[in-house]
Structure formats: C-alpha cells, structure tokens
PDB file of N, CA and C in Angstrom:
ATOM      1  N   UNK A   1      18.142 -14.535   3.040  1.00  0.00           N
ATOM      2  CA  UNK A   1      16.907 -15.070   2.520  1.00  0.00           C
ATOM      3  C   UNK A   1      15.710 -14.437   3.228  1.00  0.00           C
ATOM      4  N   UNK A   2      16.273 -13.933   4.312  1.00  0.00           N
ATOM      5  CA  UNK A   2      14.945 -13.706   5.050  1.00  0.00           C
ATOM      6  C   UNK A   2      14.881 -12.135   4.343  1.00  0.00           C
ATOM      7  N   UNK A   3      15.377 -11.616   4.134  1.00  0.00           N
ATOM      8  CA  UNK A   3      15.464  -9.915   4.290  1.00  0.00           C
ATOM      9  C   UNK A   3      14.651 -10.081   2.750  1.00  0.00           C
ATOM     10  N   UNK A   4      14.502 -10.809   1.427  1.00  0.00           N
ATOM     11  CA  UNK A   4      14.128 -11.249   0.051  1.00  0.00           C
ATOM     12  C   UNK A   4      12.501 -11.571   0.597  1.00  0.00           C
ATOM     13  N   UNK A   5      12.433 -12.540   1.652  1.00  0.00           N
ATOM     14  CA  UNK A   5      11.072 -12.929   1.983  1.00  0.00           C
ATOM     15  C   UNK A   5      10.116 -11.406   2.528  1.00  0.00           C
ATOM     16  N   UNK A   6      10.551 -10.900   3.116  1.00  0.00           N
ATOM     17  CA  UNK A   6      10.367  -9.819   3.935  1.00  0.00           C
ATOM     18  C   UNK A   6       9.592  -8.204   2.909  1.00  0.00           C
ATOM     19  N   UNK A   7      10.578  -8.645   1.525  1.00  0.00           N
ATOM     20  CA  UNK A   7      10.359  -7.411   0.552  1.00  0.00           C
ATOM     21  C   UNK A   7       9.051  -8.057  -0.195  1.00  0.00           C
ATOM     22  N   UNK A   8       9.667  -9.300  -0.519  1.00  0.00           N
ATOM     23  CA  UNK A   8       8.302  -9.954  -1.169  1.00  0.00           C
ATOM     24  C   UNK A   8       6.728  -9.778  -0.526  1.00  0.00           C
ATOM     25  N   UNK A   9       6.972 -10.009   0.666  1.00  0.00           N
ATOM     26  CA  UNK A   9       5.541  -9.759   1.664  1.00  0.00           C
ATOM     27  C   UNK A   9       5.332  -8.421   1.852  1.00  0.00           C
ATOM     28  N   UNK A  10       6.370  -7.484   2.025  1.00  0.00           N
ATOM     29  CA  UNK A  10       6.191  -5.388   1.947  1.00  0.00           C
ATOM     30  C   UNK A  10       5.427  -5.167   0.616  1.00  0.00           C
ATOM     31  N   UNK A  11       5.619  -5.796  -0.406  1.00  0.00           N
ATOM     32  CA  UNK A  11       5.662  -5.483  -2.135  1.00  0.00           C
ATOM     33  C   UNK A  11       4.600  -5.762  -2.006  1.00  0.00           C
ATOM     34  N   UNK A  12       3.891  -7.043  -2.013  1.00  0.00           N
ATOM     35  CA  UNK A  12       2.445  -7.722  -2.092  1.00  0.00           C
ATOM     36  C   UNK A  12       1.669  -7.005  -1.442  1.00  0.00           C
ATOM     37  N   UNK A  13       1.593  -6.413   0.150  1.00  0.00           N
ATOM     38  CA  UNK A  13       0.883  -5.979   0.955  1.00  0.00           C
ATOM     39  C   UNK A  13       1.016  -4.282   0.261  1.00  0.00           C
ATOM     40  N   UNK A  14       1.469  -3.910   0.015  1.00  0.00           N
ATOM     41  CA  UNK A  14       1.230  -2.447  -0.333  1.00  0.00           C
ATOM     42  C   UNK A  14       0.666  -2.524  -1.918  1.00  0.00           C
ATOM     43  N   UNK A  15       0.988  -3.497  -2.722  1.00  0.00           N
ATOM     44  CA  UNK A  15       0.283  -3.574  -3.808  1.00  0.00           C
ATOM     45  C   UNK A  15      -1.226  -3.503  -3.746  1.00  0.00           C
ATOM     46  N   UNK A  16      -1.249  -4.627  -3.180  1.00  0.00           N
ATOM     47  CA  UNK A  16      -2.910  -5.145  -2.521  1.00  0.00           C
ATOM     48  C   UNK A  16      -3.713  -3.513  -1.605  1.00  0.00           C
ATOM     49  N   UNK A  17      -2.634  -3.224  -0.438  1.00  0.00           N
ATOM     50  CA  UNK A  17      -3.486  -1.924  -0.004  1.00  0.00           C
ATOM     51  C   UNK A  17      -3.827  -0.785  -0.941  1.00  0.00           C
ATOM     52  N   UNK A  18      -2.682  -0.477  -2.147  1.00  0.00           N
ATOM     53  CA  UNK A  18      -2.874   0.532  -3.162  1.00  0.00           C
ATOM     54  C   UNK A  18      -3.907   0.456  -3.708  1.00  0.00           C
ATOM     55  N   UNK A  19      -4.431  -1.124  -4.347  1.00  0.00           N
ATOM     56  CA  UNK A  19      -5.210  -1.305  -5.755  1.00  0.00           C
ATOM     57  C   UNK A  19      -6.605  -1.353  -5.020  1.00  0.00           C
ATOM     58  N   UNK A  20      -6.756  -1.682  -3.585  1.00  0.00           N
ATOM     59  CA  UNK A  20      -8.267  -1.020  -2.913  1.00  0.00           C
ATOM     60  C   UNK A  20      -8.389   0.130  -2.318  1.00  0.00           C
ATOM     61  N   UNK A  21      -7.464   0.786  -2.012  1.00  0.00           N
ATOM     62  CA  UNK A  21      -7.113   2.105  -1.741  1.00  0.00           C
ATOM     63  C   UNK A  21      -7.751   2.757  -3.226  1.00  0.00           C
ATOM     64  N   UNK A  22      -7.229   2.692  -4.303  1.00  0.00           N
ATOM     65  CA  UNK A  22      -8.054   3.116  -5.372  1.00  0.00           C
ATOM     66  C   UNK A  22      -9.306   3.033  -5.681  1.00  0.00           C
ATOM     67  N   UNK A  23      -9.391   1.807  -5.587  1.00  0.00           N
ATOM     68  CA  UNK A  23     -10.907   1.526  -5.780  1.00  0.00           C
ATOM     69  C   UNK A  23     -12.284   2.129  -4.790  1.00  0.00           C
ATOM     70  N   UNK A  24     -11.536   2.487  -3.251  1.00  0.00           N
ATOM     71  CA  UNK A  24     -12.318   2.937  -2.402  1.00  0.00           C
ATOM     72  C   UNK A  24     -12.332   4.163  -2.802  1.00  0.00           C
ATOM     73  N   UNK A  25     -11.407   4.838  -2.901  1.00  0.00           N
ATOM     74  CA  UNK A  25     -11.458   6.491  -4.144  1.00  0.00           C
ATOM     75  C   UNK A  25     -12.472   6.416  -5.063  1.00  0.00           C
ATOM     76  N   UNK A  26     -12.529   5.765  -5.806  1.00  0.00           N
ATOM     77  CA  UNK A  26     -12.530   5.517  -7.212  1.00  0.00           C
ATOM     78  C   UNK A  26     -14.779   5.775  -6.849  1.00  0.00           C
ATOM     79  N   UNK A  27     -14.995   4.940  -5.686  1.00  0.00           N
ATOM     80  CA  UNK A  27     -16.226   5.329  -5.506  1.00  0.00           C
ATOM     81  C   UNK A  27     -16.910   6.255  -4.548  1.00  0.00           C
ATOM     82  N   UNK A  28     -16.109   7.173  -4.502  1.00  0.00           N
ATOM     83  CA  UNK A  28     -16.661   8.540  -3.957  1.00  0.00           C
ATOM     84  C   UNK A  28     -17.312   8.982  -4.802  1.00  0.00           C
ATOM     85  N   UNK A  29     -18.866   9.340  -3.818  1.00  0.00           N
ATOM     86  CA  UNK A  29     -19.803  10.029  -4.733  1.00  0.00           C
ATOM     87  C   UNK A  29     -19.693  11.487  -5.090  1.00  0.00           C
ATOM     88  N   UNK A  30     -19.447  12.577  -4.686  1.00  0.00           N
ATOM     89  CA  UNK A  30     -19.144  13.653  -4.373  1.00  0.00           C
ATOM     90  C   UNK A  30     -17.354  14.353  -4.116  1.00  0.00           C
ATOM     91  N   UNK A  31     -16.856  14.187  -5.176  1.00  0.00           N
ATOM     92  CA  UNK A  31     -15.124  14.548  -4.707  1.00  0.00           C
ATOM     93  C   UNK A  31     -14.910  15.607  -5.055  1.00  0.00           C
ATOM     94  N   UNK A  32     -15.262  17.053  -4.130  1.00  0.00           N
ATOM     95  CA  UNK A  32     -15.205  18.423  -4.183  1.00  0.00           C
ATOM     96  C   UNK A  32     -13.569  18.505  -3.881  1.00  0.00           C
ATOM     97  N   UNK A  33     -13.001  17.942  -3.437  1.00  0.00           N
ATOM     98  CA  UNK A  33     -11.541  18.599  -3.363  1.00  0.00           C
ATOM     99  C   UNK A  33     -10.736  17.556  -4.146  1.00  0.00           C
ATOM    100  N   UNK A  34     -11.167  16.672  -4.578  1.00  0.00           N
ATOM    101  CA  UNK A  34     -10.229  16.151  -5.707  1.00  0.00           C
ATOM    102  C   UNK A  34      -9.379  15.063  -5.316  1.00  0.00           C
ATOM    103  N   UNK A  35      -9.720  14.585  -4.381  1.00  0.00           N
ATOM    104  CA  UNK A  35      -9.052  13.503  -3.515  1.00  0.00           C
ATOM    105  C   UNK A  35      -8.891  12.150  -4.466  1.00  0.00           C
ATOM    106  N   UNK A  36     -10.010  11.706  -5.166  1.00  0.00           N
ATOM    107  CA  UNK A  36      -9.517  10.706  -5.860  1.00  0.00           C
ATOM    108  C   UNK A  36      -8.246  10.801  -7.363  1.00  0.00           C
ATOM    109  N   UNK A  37      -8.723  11.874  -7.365  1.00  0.00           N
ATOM    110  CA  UNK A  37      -7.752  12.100  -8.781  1.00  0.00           C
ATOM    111  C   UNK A  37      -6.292  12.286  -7.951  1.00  0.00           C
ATOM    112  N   UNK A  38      -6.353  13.176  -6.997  1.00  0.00           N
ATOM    113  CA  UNK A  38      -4.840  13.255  -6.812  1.00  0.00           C
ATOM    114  C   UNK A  38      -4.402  12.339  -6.146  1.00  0.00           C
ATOM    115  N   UNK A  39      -4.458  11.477  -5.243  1.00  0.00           N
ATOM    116  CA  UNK A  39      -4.380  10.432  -4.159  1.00  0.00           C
ATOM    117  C   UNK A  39      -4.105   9.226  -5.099  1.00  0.00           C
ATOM    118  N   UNK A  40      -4.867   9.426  -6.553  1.00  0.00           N
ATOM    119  CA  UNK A  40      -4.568   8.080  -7.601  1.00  0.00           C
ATOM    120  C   UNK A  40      -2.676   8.400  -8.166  1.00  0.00           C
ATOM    121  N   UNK A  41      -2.668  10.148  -8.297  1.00  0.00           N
ATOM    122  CA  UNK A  41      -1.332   9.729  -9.111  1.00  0.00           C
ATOM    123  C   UNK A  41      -0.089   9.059  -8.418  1.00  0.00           C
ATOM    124  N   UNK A  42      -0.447   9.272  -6.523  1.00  0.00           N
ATOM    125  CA  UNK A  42       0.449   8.935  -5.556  1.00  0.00           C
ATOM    126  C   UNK A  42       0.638   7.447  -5.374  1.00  0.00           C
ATOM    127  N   UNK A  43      -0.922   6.674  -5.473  1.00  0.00           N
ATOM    128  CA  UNK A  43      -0.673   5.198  -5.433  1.00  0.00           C
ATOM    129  C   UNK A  43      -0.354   4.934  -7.081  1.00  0.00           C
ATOM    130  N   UNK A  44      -0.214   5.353  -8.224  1.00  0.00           N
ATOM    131  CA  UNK A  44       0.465   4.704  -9.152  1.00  0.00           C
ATOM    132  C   UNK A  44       1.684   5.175  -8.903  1.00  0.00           C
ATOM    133  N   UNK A  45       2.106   5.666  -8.388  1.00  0.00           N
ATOM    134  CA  UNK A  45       3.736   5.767  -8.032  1.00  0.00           C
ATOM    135  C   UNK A  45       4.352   4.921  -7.055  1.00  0.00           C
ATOM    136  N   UNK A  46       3.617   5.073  -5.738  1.00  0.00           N
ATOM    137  CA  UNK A  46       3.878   3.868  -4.942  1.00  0.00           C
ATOM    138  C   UNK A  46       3.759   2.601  -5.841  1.00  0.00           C
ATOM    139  N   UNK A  47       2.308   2.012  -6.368  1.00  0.00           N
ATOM    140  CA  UNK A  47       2.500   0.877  -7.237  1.00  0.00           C
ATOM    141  C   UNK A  47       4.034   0.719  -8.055  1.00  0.00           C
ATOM    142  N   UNK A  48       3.842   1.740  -8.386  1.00  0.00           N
ATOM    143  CA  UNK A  48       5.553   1.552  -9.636  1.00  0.00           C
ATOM    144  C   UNK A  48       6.566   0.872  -8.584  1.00  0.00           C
ATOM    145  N   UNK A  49       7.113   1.382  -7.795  1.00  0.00           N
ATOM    146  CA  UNK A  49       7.900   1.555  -6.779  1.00  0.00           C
ATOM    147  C   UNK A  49       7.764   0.034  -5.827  1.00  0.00           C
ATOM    148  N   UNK A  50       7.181  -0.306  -5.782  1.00  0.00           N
ATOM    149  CA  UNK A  50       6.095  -2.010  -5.523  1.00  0.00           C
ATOM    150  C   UNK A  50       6.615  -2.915  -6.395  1.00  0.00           C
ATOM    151  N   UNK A  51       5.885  -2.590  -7.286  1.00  0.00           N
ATOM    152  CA  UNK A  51       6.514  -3.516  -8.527  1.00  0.00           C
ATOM    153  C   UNK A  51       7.996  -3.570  -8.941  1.00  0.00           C
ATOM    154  N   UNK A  52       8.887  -2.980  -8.753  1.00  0.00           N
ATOM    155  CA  UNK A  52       9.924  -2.898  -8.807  1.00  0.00           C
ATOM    156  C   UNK A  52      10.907  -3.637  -7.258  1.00  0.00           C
ATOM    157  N   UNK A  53      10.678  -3.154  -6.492  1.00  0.00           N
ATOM    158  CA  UNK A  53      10.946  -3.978  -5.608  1.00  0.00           C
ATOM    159  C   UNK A  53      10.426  -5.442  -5.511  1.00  0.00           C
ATOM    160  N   UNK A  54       9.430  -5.605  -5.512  1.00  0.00           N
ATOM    161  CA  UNK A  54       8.658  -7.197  -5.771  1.00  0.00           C
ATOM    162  C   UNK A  54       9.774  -8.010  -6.873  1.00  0.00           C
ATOM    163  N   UNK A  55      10.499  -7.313  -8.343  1.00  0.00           N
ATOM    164  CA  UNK A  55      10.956  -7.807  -9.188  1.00  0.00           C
ATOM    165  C   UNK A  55      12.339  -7.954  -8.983  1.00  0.00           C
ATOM    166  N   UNK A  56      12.921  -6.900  -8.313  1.00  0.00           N
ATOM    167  CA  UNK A  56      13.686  -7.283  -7.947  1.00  0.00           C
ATOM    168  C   UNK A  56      14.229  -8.331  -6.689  1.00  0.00           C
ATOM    169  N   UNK A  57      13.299  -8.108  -5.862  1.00  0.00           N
ATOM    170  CA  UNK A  57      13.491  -9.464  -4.740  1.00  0.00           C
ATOM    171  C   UNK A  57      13.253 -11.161  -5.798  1.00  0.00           C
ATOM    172  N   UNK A  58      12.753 -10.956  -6.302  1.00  0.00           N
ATOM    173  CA  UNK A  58      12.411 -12.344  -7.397  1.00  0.00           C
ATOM    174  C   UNK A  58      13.451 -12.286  -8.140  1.00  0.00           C
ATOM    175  N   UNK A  59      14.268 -11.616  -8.572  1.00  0.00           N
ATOM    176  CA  UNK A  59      15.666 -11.947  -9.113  1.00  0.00           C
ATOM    177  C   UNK A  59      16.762 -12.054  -8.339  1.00  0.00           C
ATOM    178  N   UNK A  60      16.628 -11.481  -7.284  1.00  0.00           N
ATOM    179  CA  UNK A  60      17.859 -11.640  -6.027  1.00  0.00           C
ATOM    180  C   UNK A  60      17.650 -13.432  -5.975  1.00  0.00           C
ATOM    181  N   UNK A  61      16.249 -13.569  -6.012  1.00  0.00           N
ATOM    182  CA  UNK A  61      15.713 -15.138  -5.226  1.00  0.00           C
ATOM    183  C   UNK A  61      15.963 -16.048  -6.421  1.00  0.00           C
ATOM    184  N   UNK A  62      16.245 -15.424  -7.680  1.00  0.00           N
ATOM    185  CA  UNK A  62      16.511 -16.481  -8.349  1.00  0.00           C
ATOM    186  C   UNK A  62      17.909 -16.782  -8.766  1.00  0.00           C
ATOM    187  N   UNK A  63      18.025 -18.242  -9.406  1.00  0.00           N
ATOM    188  CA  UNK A  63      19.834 -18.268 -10.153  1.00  0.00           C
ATOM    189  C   UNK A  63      19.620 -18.031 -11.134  1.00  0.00           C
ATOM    190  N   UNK A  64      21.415 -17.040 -11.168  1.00  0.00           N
ATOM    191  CA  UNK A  64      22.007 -16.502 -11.770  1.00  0.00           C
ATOM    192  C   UNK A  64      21.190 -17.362 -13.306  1.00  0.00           C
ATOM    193  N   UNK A  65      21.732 -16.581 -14.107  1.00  0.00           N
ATOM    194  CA  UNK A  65      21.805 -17.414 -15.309  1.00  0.00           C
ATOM    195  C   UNK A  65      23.262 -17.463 -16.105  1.00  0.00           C
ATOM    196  N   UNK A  66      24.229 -17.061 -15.823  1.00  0.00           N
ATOM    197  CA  UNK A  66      25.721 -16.874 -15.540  1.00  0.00           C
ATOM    198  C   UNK A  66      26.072 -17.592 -14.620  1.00  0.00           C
ATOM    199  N   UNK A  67      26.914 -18.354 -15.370  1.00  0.00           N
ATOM    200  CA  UNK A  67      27.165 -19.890 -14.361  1.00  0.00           C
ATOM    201  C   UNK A  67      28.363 -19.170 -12.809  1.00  0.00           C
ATOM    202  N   UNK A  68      29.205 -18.399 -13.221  1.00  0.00           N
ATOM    203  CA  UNK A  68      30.079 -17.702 -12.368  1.00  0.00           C
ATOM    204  C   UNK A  68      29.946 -16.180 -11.886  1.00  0.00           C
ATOM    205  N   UNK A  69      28.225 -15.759 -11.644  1.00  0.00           N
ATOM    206  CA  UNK A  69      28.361 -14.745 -11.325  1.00  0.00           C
ATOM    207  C   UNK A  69      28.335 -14.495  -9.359  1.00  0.00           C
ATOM    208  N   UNK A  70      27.561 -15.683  -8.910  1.00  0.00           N
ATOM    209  CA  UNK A  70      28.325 -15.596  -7.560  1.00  0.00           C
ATOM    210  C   UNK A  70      29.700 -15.778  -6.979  1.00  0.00           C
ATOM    211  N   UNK A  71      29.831 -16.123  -7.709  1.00  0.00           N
ATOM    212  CA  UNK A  71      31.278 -16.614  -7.355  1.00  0.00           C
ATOM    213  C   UNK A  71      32.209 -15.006  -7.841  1.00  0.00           C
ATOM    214  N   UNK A  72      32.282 -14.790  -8.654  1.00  0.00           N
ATOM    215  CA  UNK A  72      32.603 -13.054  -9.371  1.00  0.00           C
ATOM    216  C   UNK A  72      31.599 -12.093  -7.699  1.00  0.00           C
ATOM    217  N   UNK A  73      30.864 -12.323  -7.615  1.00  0.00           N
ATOM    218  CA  UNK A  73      30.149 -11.126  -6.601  1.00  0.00           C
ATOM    219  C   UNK A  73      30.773 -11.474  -5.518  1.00  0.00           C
ATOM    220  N   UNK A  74      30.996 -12.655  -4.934  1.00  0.00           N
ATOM    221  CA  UNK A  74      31.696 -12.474  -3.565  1.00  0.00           C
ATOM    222  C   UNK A  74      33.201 -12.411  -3.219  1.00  0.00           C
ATOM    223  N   UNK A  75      34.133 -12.842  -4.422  1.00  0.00           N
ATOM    224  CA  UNK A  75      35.349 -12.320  -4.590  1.00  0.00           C
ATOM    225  C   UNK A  75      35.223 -11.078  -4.483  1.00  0.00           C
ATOM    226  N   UNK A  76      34.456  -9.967  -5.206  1.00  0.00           N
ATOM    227  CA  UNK A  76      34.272  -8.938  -5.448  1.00  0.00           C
ATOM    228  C   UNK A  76      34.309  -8.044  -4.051  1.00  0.00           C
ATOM    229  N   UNK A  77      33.175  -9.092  -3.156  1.00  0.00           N
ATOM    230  CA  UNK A  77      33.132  -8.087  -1.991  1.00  0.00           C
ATOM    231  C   UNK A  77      34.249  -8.563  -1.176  1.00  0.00           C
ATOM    232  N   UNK A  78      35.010 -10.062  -0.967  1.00  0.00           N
ATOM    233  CA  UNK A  78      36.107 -10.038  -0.207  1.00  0.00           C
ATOM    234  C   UNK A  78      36.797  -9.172  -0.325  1.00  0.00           C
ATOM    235  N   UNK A  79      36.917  -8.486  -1.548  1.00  0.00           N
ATOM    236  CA  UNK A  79      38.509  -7.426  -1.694  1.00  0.00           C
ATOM    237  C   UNK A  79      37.817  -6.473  -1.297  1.00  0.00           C
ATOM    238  N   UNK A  80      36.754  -5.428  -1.283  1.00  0.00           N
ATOM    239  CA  UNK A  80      35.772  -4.175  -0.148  1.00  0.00           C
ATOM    240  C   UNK A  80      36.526  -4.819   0.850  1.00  0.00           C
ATOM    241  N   UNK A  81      35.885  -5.637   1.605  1.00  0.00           N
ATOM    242  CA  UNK A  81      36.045  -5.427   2.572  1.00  0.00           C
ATOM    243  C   UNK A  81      37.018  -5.681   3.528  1.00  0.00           C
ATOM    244  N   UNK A  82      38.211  -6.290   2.392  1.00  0.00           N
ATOM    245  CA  UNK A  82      39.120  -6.010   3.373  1.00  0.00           C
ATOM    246  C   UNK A  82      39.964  -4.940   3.443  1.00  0.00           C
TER     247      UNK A  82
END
C-alpha cells in the first residue's frame, strides 16, 4: 500500500511541476534557441508517462471487479515462487 501511495504522490508532483514548468516556458519573451517549443515536447511526454502511472496506481488501489481475480493472482505467484 505504501509503494501505490508513494506513485500516487511521484505522479501528482511531477504532473503539477510539468504543467508550470510549461507555463513558465510558455512566457518567455525572447526564445532565440527554442527552449520553449522543445522542452514542451519533453514535458508532454513526461506528462503522458505521469498519467499513466497515476492510473495505474488507482487501479492497483482499487477492487478487482472480478470477484476471483486475487485470489487467481496469488495462487499464480505461489507456484513462481516456489
């Protein structure tokens, strides 16, 4: 649970730094080397990459909707690992 809490708070905090990270780009008066345009395609990738993790920690955190799929996942890993 903790390692789910942990992604959730990584996901949020880099979301949040990206989308003013842009915006502080976004108002450069003078961008002779192109810093906002290229620096934007890197935080919509990070964003992607954010959002995806964020969605997936929110489905780890939620139940199943398959009444027997924990129960199927940890049989699953008893036989790995032994």
């Amino acid at each position: 649970m903790l390692n789910r809490t942990i992604t959730l708070v990584v996901a949020i905090a880099t979301l949040t730094s990206n989308g003013l990270t842009s915006l502080l780009f976004a108002q450069l008066p003078d961008d002779t080397y192109h810093l906002a345009s290229n620096f934007s395609w890197y935080l919509r990738f990070a964003n992607i990459l954010s959002i995806f993790g964020f969605i997936g920690a929110l489905r780890v955190c939620s139940p199943s909707p398959l009444p027997n799929i924990n129960l199927l996942t940890k049989i699953h890993s008893n036989m790995h690992s032994a």
